[in-house]
Protein backbone atom coordinates (compact mmCIF):
# COMPACT_ATOMS: atom_id res chain seq x y z
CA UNK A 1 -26.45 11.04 -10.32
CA UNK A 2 -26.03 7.30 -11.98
CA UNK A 3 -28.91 5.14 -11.42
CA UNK A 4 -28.40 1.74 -10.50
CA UNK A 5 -29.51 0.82 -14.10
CA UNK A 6 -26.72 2.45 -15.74
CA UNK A 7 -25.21 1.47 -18.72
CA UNK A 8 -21.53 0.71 -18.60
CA UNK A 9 -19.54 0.07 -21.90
CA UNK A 10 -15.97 -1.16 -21.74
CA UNK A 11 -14.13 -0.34 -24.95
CA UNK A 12 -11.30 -2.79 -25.59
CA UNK A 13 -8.56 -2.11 -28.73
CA UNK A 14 -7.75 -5.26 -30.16
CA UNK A 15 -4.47 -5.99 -32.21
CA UNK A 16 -2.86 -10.11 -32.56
CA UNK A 17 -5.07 -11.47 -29.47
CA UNK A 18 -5.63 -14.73 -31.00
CA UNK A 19 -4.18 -16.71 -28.31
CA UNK A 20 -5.94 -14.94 -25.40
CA UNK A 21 -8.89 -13.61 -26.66
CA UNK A 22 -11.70 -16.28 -26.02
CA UNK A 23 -10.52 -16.18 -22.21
CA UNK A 24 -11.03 -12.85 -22.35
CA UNK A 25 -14.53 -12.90 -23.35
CA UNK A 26 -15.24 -15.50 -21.12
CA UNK A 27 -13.73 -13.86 -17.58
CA UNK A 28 -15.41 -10.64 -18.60
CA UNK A 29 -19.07 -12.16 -19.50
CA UNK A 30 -18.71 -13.82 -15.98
CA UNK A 31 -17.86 -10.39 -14.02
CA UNK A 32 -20.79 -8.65 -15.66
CA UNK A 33 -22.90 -11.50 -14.74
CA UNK A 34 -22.93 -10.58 -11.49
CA UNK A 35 -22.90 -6.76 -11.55
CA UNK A 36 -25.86 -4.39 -10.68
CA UNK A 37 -25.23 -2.26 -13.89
CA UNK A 38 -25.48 -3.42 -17.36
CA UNK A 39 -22.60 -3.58 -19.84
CA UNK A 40 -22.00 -3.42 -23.60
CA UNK A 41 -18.38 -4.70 -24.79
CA UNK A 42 -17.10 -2.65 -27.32
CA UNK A 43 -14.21 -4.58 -28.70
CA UNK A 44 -11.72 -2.47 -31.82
CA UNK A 45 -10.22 -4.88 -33.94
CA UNK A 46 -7.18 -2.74 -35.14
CA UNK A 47 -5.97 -4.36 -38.29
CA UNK A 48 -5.23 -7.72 -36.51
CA UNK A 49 -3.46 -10.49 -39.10
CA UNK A 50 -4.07 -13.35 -36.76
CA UNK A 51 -7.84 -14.75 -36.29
CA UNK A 52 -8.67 -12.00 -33.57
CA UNK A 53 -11.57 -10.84 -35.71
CA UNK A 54 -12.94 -14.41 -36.20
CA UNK A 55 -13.13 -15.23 -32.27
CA UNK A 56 -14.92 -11.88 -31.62
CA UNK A 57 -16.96 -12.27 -34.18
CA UNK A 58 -17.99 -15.95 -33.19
CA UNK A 59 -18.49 -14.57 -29.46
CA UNK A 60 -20.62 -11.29 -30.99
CA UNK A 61 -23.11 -14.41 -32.24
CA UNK A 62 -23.42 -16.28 -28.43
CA UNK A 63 -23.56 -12.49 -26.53
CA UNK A 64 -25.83 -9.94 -27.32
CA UNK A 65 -23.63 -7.40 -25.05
CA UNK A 66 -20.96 -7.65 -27.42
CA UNK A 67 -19.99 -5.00 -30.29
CA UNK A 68 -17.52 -5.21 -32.95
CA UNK A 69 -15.70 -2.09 -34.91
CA UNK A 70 -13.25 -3.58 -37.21
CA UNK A 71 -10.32 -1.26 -38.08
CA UNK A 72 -9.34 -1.84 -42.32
CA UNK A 73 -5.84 -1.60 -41.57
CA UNK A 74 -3.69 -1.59 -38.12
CA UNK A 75 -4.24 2.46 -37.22
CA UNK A 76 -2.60 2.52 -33.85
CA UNK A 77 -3.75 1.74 -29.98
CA UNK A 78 -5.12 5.09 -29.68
CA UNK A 79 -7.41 5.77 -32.10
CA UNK A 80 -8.82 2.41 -31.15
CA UNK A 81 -9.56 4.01 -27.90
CA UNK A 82 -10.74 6.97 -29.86
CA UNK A 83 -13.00 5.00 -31.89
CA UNK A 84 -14.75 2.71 -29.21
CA UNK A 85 -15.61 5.54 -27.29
CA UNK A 86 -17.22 7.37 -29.95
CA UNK A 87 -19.15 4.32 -30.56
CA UNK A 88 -20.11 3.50 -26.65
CA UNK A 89 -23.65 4.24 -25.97
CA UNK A 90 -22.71 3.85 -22.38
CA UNK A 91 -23.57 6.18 -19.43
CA UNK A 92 -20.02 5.57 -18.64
CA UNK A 93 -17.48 4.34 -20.93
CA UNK A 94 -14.28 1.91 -19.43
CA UNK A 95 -11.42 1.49 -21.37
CA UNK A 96 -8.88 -1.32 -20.54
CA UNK A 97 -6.72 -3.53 -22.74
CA UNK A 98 -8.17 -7.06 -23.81
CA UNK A 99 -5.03 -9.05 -22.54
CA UNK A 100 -7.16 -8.02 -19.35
CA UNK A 101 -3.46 -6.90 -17.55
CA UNK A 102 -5.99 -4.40 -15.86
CA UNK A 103 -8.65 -6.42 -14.25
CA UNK A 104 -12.20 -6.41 -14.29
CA UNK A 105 -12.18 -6.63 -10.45
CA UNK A 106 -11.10 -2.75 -10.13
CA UNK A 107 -14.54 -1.58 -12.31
CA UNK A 108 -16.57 -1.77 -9.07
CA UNK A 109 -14.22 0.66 -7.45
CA UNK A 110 -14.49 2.54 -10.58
CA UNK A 111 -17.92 3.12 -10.36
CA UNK A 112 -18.27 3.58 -6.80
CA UNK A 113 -16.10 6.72 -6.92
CA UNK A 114 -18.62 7.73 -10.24
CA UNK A 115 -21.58 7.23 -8.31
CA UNK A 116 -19.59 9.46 -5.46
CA UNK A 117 -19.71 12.35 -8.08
CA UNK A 118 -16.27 11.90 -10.15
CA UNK A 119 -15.96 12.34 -13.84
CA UNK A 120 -13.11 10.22 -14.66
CA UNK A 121 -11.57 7.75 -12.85
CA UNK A 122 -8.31 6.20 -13.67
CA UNK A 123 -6.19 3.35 -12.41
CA UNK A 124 -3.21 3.79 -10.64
CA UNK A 125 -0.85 1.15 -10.53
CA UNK A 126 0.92 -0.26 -7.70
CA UNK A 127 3.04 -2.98 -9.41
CA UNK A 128 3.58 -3.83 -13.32
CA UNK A 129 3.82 -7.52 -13.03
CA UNK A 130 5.27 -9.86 -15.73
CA UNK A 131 7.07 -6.93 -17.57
CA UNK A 132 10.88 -6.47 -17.73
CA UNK A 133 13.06 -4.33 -15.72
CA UNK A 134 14.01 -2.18 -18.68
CA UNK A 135 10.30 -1.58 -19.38
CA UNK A 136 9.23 -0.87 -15.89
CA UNK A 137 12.29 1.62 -15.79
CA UNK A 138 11.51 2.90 -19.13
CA UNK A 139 7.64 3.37 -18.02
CA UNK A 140 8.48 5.02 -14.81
CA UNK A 141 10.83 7.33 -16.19
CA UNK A 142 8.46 8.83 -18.95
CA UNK A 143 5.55 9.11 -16.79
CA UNK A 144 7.76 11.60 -14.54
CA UNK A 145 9.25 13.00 -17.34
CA UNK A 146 5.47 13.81 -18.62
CA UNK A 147 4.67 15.10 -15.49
CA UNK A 148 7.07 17.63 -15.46
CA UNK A 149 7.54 19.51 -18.61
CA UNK A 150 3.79 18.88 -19.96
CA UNK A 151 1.38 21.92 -19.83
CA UNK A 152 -1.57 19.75 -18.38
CA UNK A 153 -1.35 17.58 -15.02
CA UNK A 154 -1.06 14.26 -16.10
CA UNK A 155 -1.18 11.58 -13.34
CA UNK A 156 2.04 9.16 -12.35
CA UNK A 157 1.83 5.77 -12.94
CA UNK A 158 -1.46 5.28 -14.97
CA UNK A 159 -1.83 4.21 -18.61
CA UNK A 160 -5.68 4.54 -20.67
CA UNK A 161 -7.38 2.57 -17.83
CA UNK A 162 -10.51 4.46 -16.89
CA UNK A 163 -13.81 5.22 -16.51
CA UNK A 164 -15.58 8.05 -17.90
CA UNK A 165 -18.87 9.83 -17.13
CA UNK A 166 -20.85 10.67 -20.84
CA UNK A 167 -20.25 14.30 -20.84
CA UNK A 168 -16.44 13.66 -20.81
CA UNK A 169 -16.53 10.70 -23.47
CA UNK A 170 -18.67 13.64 -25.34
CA UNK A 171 -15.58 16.09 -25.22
CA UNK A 172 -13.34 13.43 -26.55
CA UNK A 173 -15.38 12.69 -29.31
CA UNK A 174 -15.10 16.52 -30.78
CA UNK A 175 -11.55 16.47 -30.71
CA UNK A 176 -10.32 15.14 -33.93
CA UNK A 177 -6.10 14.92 -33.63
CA UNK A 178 -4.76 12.97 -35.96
CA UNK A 179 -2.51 11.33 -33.71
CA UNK A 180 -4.28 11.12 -29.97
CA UNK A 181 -2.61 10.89 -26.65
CA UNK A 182 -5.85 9.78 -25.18
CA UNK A 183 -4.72 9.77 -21.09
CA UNK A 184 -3.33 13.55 -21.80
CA UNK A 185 -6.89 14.70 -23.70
CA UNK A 186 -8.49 12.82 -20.71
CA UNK A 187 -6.17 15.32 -18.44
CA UNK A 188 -6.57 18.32 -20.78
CA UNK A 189 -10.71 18.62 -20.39
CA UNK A 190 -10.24 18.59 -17.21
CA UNK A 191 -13.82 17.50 -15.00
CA UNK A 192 -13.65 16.28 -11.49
CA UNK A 193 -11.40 13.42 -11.30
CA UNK A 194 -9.60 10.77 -8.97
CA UNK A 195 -8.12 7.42 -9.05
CA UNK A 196 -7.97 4.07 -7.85
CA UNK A 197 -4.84 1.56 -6.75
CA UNK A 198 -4.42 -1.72 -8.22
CA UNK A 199 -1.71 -4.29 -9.11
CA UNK A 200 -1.83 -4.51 -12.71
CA UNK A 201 -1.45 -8.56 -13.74
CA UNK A 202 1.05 -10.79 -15.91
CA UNK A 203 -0.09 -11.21 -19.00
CA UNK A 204 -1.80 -14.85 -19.42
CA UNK A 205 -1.16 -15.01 -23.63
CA UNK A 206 0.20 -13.92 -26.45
CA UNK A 207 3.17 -11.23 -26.21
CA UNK A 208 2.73 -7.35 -25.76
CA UNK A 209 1.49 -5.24 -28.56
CA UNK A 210 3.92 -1.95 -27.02
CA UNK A 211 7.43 -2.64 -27.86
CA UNK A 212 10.23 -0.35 -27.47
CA UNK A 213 9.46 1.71 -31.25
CA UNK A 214 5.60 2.04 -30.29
CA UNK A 215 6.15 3.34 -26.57
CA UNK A 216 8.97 5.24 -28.67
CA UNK A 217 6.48 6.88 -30.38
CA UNK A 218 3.63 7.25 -28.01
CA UNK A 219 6.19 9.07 -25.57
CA UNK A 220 7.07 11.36 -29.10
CA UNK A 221 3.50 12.28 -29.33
CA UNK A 222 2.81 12.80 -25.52
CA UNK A 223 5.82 15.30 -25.16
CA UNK A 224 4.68 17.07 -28.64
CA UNK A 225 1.16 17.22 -28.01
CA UNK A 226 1.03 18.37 -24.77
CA UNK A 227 4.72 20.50 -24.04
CA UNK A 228 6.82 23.39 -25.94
CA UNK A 229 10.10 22.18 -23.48
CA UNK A 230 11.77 20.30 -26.04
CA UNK A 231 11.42 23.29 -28.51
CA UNK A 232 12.70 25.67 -25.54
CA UNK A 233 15.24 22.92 -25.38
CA UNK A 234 16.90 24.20 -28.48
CA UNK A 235 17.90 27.38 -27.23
CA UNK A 236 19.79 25.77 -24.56
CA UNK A 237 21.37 23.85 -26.98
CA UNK A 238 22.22 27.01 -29.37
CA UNK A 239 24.12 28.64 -26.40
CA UNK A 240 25.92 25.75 -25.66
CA UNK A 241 26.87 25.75 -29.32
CA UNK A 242 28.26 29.12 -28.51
CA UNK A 243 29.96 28.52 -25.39
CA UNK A 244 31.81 25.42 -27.27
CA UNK A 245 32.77 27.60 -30.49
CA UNK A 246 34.24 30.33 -28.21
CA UNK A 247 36.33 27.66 -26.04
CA UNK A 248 37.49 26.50 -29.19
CA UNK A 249 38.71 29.62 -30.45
CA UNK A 250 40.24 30.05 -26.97
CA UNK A 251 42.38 26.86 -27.01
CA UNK A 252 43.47 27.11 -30.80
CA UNK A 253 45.47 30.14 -29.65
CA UNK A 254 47.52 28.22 -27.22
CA UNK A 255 47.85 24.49 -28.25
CA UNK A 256 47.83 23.80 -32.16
CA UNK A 257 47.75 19.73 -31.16
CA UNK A 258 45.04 19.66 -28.42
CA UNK A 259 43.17 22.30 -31.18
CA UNK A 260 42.68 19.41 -33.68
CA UNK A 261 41.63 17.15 -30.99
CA UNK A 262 39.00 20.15 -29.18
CA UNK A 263 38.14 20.63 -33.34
CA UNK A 264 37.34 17.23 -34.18
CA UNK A 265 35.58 16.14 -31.07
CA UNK A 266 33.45 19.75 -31.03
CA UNK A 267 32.50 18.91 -34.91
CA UNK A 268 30.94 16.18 -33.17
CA UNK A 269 29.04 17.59 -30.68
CA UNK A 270 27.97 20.29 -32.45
CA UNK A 271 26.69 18.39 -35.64
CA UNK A 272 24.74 16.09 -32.91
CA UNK A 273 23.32 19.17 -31.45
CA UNK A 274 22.24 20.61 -34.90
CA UNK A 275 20.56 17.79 -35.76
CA UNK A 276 18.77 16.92 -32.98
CA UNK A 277 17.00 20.59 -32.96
CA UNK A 278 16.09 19.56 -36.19
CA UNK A 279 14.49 16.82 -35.69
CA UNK A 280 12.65 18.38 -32.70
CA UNK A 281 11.21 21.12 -34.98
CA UNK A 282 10.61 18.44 -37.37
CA UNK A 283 8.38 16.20 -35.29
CA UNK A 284 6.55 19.54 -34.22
CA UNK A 285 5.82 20.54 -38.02
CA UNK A 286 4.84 17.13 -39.13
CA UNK A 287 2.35 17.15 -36.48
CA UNK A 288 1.15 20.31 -37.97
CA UNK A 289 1.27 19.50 -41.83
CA UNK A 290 -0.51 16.03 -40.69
CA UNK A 291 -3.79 17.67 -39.35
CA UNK A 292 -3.67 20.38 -42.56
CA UNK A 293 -4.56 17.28 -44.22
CA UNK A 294 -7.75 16.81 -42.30
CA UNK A 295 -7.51 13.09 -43.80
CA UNK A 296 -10.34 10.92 -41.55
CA UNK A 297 -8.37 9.63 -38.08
CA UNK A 298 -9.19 5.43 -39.02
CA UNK A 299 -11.34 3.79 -41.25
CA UNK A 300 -13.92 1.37 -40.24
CA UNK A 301 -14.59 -1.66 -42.63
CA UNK A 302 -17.18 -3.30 -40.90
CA UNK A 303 -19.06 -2.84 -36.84
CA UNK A 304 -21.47 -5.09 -35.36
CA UNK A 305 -23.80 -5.21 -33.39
CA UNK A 306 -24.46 -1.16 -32.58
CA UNK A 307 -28.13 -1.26 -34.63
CA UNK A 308 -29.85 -3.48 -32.28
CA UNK A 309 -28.22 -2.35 -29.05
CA UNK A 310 -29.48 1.15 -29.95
CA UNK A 311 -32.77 -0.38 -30.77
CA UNK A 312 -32.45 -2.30 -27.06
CA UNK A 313 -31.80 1.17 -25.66
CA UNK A 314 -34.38 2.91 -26.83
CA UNK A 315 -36.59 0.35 -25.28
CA UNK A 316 -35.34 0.50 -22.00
CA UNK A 317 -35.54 4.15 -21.90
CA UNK A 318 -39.42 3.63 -22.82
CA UNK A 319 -39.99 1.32 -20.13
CA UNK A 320 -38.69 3.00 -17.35
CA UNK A 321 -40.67 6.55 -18.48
């Protein structure tokens, strides 16, 4: 059972957050202020080009709570998750995204239902506000999509923020995917877990780091990590060939002008549907030939902070024995 001294770390992937950054920092060193637990902030710089790096940095000198990992190149949101929570010395480990869209005020909640006896504990949202139409439909659409054809229950309406005991955040750090789908690991080894509601905020600066080609391809790696449907797809798709090639025969017996018409438009279709099976098996082998590479997931050129809070750790630990 946690003890009221716990350790909490919050692991927050940065990319471009120059312009909201500092108020980050600031809103989050007041909430912990107040909290019975203590915190570590584990912020991922992941390749930023703007002065990110610099403000963190800066705060890392005021706050001894705070942690730096910086990323040599821009390797993706999710192994920035991956890699702050292999770095998080916490009891529990929160991850949440630094435009702070998923507010601090929900952690309490969080932890109440750990201290209750749950592994994980994710967010649930209730509202997505400040984001367009088209992404809200977009959002809701793959979720249930997810749900349904994945081999692993993976909640509606959440995204990566959560809290999770040590043993789980241990599991995670053994598995070593090249390309993560960290909420459908979190699903996949499996511990007691439960959510909480909240109304996820407008962002205050700076514009979203998920446009339409990144949820693209996080929704790609979702459905290929965690579901054979879209390979089972292409059978479907093979008979259908069939059915058309046989109705075309059919009709070029009878009508030699609608034949050229049937021809041309099932020449079409049927070049679609050969390519798209393609590319399905494609995406499924590259995933493959990818991890035969067994290339490291990121590269780190520089963290902060970790050697003393380990030291600080250590200490604590010898105080309370």
């Amino acid at each position: 059972m946690p003890n009221n001294q716990a350790l909490i770390s919050i692991v927050l992937p940065v990319f471009n957050e120059e312009a909201g950054i500092n108020n980050t920092i600031d809103i989050l060193e007041k909430f912990i202020k107040y909290q019975a637990e203590q915190y570590e902030l584990i912020f991922v710089d992941d390749g930023s080009k703007d002065k990110s790096i610099e403000i963190i940095n800066k705060a890392q000198n005021k706050y001894s709570n705070i942690k730096v990992i910086e990323f040599s190149r821009n390797f993706g949101h999710q192994l920035a998750i991956t890699a702050g929570i292999r770095y998080a010395n916490g009891d529990a480990v929160v991850v949440m995204d630094a435009d702070l869209q998923d507010p601090p005020s929900v952690i309490p909640n969080m932890i109440q239902k750990w201290r209750a006896g749950y592994d994980v504990v994710y967010g649930k949202r209730l509202v997505r506000e400040g984001e367009t139409l088209f992404k809200k439909i977009t959002a809701k659409t793959f979720y249930r999509v997810m749900h349904r054809i994945s081999n692993i229950d993976i909640p509606l309406d959440t995204g990566d923020f959560r809290l999770m005991d040590r043993k789980v955040v241990n599991t995670l750090s053994k598995l070593k995917e090249p390309e993560p789908f960290v909420r459908g690991l979190v699903s996949w080894v499996g511990f007691k877990q439960t959510y909480v509601q909240y109304e996820r905020q407008e962002r205050l600066a700076g514009e979203t780091k998920y446009p339409l080609s990144k949820m693209t391809r996080l929704a790609s790696d979702g459905l290929t990590s965690f579901s054979d449907v879209p390979l089972k797809l292409i059978n479907y798709v093979g008979a259908i060939s069939i059915i058309i090639g046989l109705l075309y025969g059919f009709i070029m017996m009878f009508n030699q002008f609608t034949t050229v018409i049937f021809a041309t438009s099932a020449l079409f279709v049927l070049s679609g549907m050969i390519m798209l099976g393609m590319g399905i098996i494609g995406n499924y082998l590259f995933r493959t030939f990818d991890a035969s590479k067994h290339r490291p997931q990121y590269v780190i050129a520089n963290s902060y902070g970790f050697q003393s809070h380990r030291k600080n750790i250590k200490t604590l630990k010898q105080n309370k024995g």
